[in-house]
C-alpha atoms as a PDB file:
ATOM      1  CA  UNK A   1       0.000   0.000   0.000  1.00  0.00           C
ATOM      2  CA  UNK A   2       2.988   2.156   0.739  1.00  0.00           C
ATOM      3  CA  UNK A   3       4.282   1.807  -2.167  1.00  0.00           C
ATOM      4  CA  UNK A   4       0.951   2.405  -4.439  1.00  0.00           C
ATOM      5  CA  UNK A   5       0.988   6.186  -2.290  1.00  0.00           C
ATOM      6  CA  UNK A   6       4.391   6.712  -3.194  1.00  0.00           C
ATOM      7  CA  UNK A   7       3.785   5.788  -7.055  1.00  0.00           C
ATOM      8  CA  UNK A   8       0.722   8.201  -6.745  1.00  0.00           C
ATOM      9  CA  UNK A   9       2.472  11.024  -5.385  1.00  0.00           C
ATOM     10  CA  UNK A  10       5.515  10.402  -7.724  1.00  0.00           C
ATOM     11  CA  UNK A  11       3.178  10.493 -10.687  1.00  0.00           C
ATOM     12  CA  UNK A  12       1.058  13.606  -8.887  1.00  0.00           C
ATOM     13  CA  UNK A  13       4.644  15.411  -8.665  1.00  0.00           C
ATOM     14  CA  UNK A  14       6.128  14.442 -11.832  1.00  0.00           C
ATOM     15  CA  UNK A  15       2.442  15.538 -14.028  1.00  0.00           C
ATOM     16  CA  UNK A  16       2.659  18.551 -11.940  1.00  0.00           C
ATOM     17  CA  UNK A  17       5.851  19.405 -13.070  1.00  0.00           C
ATOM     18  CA  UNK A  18       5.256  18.636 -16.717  1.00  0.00           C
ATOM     19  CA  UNK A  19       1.953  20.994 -16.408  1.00  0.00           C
ATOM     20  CA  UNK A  20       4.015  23.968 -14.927  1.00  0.00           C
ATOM     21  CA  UNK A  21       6.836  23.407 -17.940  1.00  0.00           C
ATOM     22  CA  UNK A  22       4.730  23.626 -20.291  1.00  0.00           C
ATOM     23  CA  UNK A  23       2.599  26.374 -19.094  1.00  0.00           C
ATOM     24  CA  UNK A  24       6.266  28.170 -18.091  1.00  0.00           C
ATOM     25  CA  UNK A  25       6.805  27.377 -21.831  1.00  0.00           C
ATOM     26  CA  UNK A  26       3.241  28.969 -23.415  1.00  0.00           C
ATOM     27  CA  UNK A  27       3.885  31.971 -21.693  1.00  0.00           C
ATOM     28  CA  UNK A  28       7.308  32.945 -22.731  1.00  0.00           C
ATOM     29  CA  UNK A  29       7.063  35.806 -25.361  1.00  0.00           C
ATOM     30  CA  UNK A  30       9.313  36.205 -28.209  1.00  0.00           C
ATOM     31  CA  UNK A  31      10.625  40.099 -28.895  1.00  0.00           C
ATOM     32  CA  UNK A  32       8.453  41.675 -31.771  1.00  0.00           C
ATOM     33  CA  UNK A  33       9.236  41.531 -34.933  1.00  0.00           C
ATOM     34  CA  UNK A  34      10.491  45.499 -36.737  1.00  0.00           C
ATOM     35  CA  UNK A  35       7.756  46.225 -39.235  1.00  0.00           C
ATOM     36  CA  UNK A  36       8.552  45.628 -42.718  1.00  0.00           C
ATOM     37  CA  UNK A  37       9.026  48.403 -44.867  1.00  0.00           C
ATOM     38  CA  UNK A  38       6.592  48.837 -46.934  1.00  0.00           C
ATOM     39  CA  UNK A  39       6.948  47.881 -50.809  1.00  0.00           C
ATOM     40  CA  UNK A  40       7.282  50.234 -53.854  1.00  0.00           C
ATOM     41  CA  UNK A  41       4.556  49.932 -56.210  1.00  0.00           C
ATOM     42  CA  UNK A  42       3.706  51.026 -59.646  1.00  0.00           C
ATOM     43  CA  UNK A  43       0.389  52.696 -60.269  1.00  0.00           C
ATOM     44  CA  UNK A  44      -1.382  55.608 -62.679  1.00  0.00           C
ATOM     45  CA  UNK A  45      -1.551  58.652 -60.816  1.00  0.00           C
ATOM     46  CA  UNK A  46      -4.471  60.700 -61.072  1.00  0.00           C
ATOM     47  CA  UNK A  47      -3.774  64.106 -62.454  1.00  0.00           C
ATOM     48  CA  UNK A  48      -4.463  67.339 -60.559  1.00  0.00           C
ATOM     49  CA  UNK A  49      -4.048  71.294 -60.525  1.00  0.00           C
ATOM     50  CA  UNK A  50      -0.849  72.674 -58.430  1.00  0.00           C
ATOM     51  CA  UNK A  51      -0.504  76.137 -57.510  1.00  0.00           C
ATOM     52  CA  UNK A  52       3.166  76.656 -56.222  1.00  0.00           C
ATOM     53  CA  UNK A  53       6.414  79.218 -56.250  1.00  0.00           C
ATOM     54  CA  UNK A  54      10.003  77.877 -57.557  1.00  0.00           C
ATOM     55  CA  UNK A  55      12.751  78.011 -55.167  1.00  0.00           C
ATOM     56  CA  UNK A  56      16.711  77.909 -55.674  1.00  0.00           C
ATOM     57  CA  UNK A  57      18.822  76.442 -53.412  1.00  0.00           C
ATOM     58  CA  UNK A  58      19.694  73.608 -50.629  1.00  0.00           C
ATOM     59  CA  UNK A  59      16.922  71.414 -49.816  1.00  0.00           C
ATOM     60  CA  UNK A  60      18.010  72.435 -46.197  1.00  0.00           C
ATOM     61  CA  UNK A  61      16.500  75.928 -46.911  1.00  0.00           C
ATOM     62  CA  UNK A  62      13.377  74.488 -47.480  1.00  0.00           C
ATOM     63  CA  UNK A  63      11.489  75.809 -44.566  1.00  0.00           C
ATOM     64  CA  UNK A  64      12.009  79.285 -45.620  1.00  0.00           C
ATOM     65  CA  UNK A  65      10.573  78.571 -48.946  1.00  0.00           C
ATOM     66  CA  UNK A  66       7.247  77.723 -47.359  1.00  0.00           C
ATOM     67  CA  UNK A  67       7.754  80.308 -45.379  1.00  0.00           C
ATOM     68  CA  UNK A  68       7.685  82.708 -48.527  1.00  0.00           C
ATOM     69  CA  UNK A  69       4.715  80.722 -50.138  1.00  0.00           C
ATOM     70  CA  UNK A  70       2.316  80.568 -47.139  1.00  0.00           C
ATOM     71  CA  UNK A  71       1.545  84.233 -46.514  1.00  0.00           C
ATOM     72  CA  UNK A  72       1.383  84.974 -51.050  1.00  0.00           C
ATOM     73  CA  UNK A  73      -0.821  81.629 -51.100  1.00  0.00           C
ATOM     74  CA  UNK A  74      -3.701  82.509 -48.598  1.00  0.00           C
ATOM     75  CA  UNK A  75      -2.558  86.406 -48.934  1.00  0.00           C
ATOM     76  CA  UNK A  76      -4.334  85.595 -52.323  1.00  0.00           C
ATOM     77  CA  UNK A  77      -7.525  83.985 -50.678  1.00  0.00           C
ATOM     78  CA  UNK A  78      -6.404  80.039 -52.512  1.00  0.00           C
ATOM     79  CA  UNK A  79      -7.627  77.219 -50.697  1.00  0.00           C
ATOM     80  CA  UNK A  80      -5.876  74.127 -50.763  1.00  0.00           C
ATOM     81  CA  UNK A  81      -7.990  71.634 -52.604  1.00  0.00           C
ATOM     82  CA  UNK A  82      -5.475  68.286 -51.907  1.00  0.00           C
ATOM     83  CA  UNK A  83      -2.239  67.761 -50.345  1.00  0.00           C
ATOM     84  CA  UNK A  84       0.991  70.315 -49.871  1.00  0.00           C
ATOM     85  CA  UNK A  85       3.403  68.966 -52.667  1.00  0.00           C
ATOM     86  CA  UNK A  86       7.293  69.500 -53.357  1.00  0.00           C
ATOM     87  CA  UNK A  87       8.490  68.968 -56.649  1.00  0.00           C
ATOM     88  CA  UNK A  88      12.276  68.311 -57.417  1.00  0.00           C
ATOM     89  CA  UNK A  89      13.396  69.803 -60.572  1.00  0.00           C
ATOM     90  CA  UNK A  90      17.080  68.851 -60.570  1.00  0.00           C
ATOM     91  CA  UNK A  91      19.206  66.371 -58.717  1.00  0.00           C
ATOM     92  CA  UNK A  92      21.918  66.585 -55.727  1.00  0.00           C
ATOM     93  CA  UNK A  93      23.801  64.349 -57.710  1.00  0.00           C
ATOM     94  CA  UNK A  94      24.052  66.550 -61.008  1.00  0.00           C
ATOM     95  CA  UNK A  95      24.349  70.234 -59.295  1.00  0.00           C
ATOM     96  CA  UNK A  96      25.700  71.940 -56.570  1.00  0.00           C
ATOM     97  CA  UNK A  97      23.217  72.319 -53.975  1.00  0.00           C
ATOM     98  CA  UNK A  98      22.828  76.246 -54.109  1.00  0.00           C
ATOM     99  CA  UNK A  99      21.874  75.481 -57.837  1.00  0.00           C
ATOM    100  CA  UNK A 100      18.815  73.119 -56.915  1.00  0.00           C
ATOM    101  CA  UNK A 101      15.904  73.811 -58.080  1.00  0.00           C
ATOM    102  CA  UNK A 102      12.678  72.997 -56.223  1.00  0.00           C
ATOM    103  CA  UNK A 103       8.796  73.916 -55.648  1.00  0.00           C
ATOM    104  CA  UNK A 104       6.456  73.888 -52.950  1.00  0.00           C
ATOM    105  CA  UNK A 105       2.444  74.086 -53.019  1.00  0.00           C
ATOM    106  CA  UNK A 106      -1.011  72.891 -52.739  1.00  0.00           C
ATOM    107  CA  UNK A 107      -3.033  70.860 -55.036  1.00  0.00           C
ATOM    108  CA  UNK A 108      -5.934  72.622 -56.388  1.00  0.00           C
ATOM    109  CA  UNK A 109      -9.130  73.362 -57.876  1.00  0.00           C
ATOM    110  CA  UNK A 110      -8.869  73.945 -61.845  1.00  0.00           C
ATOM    111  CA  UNK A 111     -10.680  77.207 -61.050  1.00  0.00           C
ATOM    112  CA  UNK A 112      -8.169  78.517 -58.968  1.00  0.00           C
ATOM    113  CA  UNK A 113      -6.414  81.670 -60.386  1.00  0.00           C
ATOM    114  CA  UNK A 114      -3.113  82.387 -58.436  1.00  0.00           C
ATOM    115  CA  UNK A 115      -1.265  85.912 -59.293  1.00  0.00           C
ATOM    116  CA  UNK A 116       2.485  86.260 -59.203  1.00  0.00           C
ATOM    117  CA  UNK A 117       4.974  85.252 -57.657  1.00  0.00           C
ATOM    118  CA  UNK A 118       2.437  81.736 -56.760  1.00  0.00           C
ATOM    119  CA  UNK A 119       1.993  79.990 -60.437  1.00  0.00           C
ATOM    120  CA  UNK A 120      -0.476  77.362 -61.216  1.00  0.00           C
ATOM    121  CA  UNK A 121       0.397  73.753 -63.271  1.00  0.00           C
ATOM    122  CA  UNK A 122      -1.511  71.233 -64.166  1.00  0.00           C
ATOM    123  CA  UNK A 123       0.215  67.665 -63.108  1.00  0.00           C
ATOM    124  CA  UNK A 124      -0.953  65.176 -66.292  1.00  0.00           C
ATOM    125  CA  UNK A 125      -1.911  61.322 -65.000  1.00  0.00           C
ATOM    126  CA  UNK A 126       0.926  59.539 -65.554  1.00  0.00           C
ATOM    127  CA  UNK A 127       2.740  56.115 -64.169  1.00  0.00           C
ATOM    128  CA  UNK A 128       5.006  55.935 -61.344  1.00  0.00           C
ATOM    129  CA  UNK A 129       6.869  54.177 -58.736  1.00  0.00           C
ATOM    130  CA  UNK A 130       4.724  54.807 -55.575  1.00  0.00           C
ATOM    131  CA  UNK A 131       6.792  54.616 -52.189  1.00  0.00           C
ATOM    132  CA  UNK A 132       5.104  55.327 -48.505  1.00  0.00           C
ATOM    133  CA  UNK A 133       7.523  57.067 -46.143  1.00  0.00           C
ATOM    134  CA  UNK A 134       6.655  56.744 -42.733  1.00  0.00           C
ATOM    135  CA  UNK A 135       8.357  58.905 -40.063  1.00  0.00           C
ATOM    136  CA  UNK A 136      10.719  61.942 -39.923  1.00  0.00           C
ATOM    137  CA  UNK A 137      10.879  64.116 -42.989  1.00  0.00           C
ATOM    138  CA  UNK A 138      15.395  64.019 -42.196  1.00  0.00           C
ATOM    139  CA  UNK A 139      14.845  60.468 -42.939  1.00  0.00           C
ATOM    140  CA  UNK A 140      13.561  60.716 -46.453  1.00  0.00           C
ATOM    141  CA  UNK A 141      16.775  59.881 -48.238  1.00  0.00           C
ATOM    142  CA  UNK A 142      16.657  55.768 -47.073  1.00  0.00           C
ATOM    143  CA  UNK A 143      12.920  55.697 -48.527  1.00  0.00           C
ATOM    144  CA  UNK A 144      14.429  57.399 -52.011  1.00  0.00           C
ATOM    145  CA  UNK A 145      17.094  54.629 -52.006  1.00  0.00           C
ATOM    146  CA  UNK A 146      14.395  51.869 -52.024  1.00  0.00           C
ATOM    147  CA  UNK A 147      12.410  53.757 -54.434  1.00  0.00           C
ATOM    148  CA  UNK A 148      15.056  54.290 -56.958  1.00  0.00           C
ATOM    149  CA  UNK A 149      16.786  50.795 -56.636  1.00  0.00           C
ATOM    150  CA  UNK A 150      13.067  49.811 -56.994  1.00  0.00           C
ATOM    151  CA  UNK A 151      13.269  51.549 -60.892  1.00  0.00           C
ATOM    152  CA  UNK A 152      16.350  50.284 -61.897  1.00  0.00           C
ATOM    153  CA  UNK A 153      15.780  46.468 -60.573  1.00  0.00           C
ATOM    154  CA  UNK A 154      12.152  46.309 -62.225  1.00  0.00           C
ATOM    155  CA  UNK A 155      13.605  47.997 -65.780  1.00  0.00           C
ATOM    156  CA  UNK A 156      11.945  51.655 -65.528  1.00  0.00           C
ATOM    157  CA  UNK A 157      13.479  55.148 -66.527  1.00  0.00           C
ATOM    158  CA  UNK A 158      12.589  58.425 -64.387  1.00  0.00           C
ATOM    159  CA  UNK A 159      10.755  60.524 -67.288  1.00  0.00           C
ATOM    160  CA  UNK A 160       9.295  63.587 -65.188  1.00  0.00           C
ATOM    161  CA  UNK A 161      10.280  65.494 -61.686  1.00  0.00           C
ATOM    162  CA  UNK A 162      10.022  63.465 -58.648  1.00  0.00           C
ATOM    163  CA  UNK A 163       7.861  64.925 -56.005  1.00  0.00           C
ATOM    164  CA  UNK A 164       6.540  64.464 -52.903  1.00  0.00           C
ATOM    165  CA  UNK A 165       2.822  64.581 -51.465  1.00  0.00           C
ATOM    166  CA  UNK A 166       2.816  65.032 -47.638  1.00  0.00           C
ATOM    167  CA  UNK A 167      -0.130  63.174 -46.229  1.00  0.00           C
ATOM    168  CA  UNK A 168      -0.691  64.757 -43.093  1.00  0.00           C
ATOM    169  CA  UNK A 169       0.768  67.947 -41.075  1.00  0.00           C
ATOM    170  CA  UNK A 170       3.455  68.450 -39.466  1.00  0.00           C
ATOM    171  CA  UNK A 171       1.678  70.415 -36.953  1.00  0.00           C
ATOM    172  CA  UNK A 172      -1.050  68.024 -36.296  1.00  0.00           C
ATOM    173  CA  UNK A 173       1.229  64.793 -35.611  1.00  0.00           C
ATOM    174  CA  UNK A 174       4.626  63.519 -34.407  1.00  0.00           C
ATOM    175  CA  UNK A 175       8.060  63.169 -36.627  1.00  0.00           C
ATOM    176  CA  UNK A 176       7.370  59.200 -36.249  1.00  0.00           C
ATOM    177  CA  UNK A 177       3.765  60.032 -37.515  1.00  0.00           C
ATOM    178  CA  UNK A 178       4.260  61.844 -40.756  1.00  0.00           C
ATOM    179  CA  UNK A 179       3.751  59.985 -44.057  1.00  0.00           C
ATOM    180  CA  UNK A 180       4.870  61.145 -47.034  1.00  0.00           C
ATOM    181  CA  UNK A 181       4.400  59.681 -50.583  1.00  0.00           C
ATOM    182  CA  UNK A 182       7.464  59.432 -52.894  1.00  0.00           C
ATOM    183  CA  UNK A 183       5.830  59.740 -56.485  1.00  0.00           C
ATOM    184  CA  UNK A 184       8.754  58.857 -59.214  1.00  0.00           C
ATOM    185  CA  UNK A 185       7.360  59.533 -62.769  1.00  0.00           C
ATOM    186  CA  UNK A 186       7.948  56.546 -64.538  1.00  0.00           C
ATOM    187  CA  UNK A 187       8.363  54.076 -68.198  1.00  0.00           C
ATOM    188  CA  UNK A 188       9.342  50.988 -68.975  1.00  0.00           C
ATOM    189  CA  UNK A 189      12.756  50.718 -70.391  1.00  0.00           C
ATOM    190  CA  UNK A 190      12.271  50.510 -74.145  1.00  0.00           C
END
């Protein structure tokens, strides 16, 4: 009999100890994953109206610029109709960076009638490589190194400016909340 109550508390101990592992076990938690970036794609984009004012110079300087554009663009009574936009019209890697030229502006209505210095474009439909940056605006040149590998890897040429649509503001949200799209006007390598 002694030795049945000693089996039975041996087994009691032992399935206790097997239940605790493997509980001990389920509740171990593995450090998250880091988000994957997210993927360029290649789309039509929709055409719209872009009121705007040219800028020379470092892309560093470009909080003056929209400093200069604000006060002429709603000075004029415009209403933004879309996103703020910056359009690149050269390349850091072909001129110095006091000869860049750049834009900044709204999307908007084809009524609109902007006076000098704030011009007014229209932005055809046209295909491009796509790319969603999320976070810090200073971290924008990793997202343009996926986005332009992405054109040479898949066989496309860059056939307009690049520009940028900023999603939301950088008043309303944090660095780590901005998105920006990347928009590189694109064709297929003949």
């Amino acid at each position: 009999m002694k030795k049945n109550i000693f089996a039975v508390l041996v087994f009691f101990i032992f399935t206790s100890l097997m239940v605790l592992a493997v509980e001990t076990t389920q509740t171990v938690q593995t450090p998250p994953t880091p988000p994957t970036p997210p993927t360029p794609v290649v789309k039509e984009v929709d055409g719209c109206w872009y009121a705007y004012m040219e800028f020379t110079g470092p892309y560093n300087d470009m909080q003056k610029g929209i400093d200069a554009f604000m006060p002429q663009f709603f000075g004029q009574g415009l209403t933004p109709a879309g996103s703020a936009v910056s359009m690149y019209l050269n390349s850091p890697e072909t001129v110095k960076p006091e000869e860049l030229k750049w834009t900044f502006g709204f999307i908007v209505t084809p009524e609109a009638a902007p006076k000098d210095p704030v011009k007014k474009m229209e932005i055809k439909k046209h295909l491009a490589v796509v790319y969603l940056h999320k976070g810090p605006y200073t971290n924008l040149g990793k997202s343009y190194e996926i986005a332009q590998k992405f054109v040479k890897d898949n066989g496309y040429t860059v056939n307009g400016p690049v520009y940028e649509k900023y999603l939301n503001n950088p008043m309303e949200v944090t660095p780590e909340g901005l998105e920006t799209e990347i928009i590189i006007p694109v064709e297929k390598k003949q």
